[in-house]
PDB file of N, CA and C in Angstrom:
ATOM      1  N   UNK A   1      14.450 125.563 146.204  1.00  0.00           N
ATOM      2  CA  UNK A   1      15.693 126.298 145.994  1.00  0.00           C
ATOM      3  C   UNK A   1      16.828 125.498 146.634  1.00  0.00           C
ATOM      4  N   UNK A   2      17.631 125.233 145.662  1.00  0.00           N
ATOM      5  CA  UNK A   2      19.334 124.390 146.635  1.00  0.00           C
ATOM      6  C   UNK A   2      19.771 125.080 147.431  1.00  0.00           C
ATOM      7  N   UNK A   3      20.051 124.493 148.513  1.00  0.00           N
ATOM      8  CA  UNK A   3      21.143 125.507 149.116  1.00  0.00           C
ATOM      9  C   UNK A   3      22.220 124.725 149.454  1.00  0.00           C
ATOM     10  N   UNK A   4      23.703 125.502 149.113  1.00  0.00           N
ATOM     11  CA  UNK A   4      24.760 124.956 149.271  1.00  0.00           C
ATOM     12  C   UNK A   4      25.689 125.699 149.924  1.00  0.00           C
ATOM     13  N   UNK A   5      26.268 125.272 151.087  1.00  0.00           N
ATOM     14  CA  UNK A   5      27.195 125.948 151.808  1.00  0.00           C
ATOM     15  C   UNK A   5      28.814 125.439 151.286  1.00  0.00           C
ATOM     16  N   UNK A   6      28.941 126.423 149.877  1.00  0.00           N
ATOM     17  CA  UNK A   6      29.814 126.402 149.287  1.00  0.00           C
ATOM     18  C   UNK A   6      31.222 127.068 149.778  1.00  0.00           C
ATOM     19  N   UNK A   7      31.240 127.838 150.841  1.00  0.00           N
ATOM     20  CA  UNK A   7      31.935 128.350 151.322  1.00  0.00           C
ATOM     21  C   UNK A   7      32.771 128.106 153.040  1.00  0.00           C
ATOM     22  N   UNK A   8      34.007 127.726 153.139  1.00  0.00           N
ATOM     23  CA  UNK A   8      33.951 127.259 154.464  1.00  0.00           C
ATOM     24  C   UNK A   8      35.124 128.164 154.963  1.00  0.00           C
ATOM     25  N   UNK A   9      34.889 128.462 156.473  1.00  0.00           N
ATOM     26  CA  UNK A   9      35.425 129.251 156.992  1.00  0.00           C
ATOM     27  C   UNK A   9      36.985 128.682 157.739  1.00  0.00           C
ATOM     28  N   UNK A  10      38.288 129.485 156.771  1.00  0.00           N
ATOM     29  CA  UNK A  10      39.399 128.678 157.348  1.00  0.00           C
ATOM     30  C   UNK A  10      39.932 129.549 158.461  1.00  0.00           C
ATOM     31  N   UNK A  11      39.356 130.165 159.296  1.00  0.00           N
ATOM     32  CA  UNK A  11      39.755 130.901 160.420  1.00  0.00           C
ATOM     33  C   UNK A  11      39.021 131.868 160.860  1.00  0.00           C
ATOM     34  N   UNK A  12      38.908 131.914 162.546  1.00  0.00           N
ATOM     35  CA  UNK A  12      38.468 132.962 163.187  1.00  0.00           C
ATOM     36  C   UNK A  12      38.958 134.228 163.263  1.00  0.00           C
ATOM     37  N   UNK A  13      38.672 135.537 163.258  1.00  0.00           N
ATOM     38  CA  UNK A  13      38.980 136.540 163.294  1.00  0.00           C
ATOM     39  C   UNK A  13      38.649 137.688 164.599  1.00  0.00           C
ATOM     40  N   UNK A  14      39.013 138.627 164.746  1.00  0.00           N
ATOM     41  CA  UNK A  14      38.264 139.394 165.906  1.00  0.00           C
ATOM     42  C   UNK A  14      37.569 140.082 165.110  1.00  0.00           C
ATOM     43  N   UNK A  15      36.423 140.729 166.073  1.00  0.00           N
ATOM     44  CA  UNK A  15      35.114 141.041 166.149  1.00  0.00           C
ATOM     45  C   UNK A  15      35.758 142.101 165.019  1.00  0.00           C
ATOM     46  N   UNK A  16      34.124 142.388 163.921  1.00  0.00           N
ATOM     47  CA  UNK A  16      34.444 143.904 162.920  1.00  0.00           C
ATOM     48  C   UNK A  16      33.572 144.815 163.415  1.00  0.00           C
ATOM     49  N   UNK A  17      32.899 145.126 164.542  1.00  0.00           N
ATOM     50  CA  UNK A  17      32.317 146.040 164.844  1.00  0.00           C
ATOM     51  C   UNK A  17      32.906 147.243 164.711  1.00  0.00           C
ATOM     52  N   UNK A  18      34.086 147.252 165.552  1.00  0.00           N
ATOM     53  CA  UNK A  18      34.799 148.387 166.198  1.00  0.00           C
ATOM     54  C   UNK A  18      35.464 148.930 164.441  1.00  0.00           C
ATOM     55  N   UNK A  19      36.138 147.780 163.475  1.00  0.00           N
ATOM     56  CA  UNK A  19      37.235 148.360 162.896  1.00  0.00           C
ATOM     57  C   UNK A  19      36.967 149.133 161.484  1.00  0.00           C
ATOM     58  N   UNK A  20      37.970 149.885 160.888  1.00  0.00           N
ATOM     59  CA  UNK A  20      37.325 150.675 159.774  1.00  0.00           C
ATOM     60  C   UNK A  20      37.551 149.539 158.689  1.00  0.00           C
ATOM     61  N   UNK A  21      36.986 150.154 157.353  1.00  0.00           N
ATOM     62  CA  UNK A  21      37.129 149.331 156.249  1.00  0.00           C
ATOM     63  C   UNK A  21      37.859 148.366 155.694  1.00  0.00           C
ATOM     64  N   UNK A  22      39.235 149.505 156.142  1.00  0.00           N
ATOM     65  CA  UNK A  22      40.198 148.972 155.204  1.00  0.00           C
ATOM     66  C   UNK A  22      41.174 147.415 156.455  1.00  0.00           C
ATOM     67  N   UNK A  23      40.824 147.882 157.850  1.00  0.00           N
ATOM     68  CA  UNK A  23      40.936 146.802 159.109  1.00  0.00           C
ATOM     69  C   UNK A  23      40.373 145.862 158.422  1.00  0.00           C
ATOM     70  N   UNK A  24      38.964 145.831 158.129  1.00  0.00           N
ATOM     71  CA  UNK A  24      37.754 144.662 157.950  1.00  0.00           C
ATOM     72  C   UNK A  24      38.591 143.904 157.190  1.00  0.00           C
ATOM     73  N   UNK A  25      38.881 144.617 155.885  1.00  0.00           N
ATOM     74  CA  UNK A  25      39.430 143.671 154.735  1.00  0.00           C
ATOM     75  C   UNK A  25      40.706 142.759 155.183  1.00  0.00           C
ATOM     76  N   UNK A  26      41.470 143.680 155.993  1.00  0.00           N
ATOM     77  CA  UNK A  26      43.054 142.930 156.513  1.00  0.00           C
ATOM     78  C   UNK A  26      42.577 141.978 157.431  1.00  0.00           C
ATOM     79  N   UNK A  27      41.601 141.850 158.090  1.00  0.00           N
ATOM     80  CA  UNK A  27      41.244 141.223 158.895  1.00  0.00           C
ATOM     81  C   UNK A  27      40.376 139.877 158.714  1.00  0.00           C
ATOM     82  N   UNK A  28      39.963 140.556 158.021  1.00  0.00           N
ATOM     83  CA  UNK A  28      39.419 139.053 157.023  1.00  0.00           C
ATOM     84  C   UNK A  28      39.889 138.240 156.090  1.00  0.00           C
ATOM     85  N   UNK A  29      40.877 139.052 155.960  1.00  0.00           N
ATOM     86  CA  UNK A  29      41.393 138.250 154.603  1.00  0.00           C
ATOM     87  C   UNK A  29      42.095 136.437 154.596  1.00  0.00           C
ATOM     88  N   UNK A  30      41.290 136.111 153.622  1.00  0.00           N
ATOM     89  CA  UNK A  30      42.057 134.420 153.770  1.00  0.00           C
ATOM     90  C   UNK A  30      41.179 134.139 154.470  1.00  0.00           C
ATOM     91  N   UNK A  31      40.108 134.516 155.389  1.00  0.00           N
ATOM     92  CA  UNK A  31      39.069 133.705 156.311  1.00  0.00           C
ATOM     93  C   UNK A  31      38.225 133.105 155.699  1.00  0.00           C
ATOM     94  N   UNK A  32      37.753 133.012 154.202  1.00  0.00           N
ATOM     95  CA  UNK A  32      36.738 131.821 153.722  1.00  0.00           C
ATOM     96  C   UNK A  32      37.489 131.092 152.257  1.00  0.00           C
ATOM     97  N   UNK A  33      36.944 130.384 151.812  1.00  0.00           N
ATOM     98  CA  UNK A  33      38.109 129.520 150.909  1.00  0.00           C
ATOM     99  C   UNK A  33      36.777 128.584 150.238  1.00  0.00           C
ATOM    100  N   UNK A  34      36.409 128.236 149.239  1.00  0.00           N
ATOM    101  CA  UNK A  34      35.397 127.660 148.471  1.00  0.00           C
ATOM    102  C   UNK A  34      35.537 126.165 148.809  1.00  0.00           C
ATOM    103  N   UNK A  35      34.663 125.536 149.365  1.00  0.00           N
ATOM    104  CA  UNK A  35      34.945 123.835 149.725  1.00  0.00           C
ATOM    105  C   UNK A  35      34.835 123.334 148.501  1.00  0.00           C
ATOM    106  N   UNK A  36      36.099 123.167 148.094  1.00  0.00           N
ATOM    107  CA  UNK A  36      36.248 121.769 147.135  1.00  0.00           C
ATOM    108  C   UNK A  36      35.277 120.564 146.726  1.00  0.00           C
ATOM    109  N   UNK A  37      34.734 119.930 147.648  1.00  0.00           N
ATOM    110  CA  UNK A  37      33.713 119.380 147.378  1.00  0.00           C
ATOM    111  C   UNK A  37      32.966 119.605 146.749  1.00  0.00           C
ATOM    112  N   UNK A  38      32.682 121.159 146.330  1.00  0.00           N
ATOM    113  CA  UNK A  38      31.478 121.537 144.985  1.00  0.00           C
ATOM    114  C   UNK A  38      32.480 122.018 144.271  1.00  0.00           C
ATOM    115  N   UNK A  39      33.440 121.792 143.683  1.00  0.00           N
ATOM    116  CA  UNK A  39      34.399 121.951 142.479  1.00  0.00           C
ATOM    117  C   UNK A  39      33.560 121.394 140.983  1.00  0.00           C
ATOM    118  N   UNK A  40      33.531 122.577 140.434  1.00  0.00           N
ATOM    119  CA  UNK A  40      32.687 122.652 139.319  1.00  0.00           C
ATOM    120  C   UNK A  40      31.011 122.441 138.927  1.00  0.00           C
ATOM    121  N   UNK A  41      30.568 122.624 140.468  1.00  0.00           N
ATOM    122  CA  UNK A  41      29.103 123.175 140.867  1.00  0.00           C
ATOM    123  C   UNK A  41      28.764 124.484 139.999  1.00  0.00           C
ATOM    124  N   UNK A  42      29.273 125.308 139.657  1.00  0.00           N
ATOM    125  CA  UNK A  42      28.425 126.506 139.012  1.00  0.00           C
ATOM    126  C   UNK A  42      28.889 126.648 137.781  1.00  0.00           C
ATOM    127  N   UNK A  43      30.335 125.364 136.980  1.00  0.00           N
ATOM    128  CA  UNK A  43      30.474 125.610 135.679  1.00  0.00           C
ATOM    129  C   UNK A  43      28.883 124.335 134.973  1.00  0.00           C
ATOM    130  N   UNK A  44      28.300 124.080 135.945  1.00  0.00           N
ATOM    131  CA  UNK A  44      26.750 123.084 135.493  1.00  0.00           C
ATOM    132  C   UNK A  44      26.058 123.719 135.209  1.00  0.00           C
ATOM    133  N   UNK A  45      25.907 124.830 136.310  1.00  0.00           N
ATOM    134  CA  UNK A  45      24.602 125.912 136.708  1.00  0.00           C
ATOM    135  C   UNK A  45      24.267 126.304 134.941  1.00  0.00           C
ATOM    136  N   UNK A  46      23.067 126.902 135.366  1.00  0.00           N
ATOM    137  CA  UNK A  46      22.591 127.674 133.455  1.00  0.00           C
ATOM    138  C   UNK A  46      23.411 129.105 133.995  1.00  0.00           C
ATOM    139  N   UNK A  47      23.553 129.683 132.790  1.00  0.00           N
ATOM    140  CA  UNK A  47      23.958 130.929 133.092  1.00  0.00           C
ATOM    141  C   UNK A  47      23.122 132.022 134.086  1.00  0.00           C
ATOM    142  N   UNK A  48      21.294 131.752 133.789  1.00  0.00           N
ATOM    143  CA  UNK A  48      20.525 132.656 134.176  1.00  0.00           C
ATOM    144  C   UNK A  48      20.550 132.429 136.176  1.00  0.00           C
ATOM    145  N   UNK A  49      21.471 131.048 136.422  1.00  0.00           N
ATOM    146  CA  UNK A  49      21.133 130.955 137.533  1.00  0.00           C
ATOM    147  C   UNK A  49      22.120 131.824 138.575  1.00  0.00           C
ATOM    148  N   UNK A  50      20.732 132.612 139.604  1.00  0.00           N
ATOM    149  CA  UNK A  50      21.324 133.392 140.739  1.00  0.00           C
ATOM    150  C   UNK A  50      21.755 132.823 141.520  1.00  0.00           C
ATOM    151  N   UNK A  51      23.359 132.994 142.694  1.00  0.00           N
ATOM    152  CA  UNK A  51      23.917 132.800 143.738  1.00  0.00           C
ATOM    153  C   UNK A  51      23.972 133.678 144.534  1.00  0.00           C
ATOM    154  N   UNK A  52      23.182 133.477 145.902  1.00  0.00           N
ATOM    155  CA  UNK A  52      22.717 134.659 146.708  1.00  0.00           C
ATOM    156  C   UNK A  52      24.073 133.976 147.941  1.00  0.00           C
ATOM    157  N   UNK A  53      24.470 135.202 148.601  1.00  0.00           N
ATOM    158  CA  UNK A  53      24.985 135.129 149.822  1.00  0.00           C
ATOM    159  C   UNK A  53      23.965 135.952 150.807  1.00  0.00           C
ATOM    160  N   UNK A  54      24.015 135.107 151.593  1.00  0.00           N
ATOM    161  CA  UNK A  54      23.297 135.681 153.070  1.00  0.00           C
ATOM    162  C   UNK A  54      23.927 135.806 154.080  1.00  0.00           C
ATOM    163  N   UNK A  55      24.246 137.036 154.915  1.00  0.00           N
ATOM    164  CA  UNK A  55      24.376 137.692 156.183  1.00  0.00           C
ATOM    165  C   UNK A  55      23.806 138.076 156.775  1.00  0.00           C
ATOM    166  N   UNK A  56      23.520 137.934 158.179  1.00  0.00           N
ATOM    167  CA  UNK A  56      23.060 138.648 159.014  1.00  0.00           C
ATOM    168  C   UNK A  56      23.208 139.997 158.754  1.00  0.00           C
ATOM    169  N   UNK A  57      24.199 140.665 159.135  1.00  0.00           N
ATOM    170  CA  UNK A  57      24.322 141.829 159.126  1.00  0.00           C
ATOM    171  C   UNK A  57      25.287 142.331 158.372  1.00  0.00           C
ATOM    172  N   UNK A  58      24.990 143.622 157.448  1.00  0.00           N
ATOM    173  CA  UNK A  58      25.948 144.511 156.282  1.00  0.00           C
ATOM    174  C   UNK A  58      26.533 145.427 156.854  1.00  0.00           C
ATOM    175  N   UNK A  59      27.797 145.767 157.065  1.00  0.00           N
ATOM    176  CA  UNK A  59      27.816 147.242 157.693  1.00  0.00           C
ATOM    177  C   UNK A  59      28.535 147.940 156.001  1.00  0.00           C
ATOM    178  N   UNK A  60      29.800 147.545 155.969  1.00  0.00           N
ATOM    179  CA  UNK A  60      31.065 147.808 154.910  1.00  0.00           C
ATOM    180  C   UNK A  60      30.685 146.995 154.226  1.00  0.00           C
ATOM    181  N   UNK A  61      30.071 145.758 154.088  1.00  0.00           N
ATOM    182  CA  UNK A  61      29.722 144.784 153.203  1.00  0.00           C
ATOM    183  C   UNK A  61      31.013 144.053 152.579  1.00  0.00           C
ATOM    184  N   UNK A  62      31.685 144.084 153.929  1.00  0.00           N
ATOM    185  CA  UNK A  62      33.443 143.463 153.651  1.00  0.00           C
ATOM    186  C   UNK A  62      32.840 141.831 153.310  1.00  0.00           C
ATOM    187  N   UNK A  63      32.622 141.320 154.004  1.00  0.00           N
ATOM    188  CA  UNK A  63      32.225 139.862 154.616  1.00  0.00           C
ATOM    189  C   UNK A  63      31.885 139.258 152.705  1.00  0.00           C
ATOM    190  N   UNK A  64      30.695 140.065 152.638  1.00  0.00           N
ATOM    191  CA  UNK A  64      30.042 139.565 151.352  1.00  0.00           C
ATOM    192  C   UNK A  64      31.106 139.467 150.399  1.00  0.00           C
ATOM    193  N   UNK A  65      31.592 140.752 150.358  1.00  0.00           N
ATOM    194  CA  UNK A  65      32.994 140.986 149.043  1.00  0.00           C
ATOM    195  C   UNK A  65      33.657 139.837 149.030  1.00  0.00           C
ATOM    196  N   UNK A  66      34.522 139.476 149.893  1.00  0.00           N
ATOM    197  CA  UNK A  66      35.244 138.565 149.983  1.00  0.00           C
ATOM    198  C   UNK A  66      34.821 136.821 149.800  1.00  0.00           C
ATOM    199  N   UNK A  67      33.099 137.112 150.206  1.00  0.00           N
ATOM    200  CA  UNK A  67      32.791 135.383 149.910  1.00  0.00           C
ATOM    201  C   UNK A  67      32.490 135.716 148.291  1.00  0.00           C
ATOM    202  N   UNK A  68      32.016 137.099 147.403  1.00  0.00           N
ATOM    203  CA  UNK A  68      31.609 137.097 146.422  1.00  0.00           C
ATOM    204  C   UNK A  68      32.958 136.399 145.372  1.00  0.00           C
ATOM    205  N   UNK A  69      34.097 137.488 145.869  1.00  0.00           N
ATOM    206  CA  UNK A  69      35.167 136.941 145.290  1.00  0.00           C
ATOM    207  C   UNK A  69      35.751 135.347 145.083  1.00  0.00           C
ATOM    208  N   UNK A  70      35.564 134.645 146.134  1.00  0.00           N
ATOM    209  CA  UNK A  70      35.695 133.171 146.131  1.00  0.00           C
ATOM    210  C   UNK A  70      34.642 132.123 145.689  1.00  0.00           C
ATOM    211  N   UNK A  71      33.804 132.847 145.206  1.00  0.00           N
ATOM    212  CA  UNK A  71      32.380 132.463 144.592  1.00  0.00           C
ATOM    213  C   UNK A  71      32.786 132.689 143.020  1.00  0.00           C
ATOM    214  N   UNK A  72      33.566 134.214 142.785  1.00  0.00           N
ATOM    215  CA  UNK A  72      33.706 134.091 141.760  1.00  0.00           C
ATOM    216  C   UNK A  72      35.048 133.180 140.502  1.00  0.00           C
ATOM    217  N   UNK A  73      35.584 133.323 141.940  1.00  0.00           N
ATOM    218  CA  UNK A  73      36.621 132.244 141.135  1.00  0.00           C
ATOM    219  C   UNK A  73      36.362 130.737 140.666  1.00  0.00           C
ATOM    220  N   UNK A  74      35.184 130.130 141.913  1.00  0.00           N
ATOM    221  CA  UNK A  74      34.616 128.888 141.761  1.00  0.00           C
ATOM    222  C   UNK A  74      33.696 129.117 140.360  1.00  0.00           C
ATOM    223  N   UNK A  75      33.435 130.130 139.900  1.00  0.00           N
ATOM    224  CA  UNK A  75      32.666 129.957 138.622  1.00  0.00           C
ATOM    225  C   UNK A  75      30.956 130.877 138.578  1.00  0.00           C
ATOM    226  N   UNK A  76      30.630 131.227 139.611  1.00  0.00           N
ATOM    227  CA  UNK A  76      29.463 131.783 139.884  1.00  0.00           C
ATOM    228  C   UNK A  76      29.572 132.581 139.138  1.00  0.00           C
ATOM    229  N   UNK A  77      28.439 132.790 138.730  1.00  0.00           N
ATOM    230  CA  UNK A  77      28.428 134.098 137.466  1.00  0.00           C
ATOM    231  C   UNK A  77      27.821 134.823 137.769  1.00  0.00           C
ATOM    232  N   UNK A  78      26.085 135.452 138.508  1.00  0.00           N
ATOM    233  CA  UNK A  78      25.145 136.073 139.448  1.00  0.00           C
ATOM    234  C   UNK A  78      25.066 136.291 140.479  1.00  0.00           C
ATOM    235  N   UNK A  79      25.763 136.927 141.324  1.00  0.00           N
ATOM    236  CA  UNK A  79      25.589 136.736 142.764  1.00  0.00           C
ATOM    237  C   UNK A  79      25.067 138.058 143.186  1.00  0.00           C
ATOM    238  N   UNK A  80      24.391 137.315 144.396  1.00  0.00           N
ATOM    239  CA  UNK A  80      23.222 138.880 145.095  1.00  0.00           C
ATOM    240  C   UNK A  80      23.732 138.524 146.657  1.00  0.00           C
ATOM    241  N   UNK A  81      23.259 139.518 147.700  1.00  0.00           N
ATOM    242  CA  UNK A  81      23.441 139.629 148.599  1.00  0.00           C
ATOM    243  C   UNK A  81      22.089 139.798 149.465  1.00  0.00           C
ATOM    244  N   UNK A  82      21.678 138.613 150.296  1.00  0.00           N
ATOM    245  CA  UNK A  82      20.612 138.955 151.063  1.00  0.00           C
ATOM    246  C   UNK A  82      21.150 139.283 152.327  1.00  0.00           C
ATOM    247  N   UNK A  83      20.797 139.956 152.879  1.00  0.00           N
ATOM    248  CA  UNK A  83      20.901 140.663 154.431  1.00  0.00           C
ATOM    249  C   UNK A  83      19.677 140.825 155.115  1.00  0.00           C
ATOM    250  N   UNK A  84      19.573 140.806 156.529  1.00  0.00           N
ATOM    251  CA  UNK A  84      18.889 141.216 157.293  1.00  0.00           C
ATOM    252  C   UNK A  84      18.825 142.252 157.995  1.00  0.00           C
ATOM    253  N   UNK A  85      19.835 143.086 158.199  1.00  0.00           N
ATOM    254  CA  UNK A  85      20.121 144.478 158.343  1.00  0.00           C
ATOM    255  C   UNK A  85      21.431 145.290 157.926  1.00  0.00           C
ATOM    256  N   UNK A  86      20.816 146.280 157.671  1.00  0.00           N
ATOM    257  CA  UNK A  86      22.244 147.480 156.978  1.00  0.00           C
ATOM    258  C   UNK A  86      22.390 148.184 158.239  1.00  0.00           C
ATOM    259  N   UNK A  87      23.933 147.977 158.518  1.00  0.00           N
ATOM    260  CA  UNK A  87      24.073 149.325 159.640  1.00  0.00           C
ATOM    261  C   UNK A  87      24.695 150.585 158.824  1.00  0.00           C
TER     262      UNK A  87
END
């Protein structure tokens, strides 16, 4: 299985434990950005092929949304979400 860390993080944020949803999103926002370097990596892919994001941990499942979204602009067409725990 490839794995490509298609996604790079353009800034730190404070912790999302504490904040509600709609915090998470303001708070995250603009924090990941698709590395260029795989520019036109998933217009290759076959259609049937899955793009999984993995997190540690789901609470709001803000984190994922936002890398899904920049995944989807790069062209990903399937994307799933693996996690290791739901709070």
């Amino acid at each position: 299985i490839p794995v490509v860390k298609a996604l790079k993080r353009t800034r730190y944020q404070s912790p999302q434990a504490s904040l509600t949803r709609e915090a998470r999103m303001s708070n995250l926002g603009g924090a990941f950005q698709f590395d260029k370097r795989y520019a036109g990596y998933f217009q290759r892919q076959p259609k049937h092929m899955i793009t999984a994001i993995i997190d540690d941990v789901c609470t709001t499942c803000t984190t994922a949304e936002l890398c899904a979204r920049q995944l989807k602009i790069a062209g990903a067409k399937n994307i799933i979400l693996l996690t290791v725990a739901k709070t």
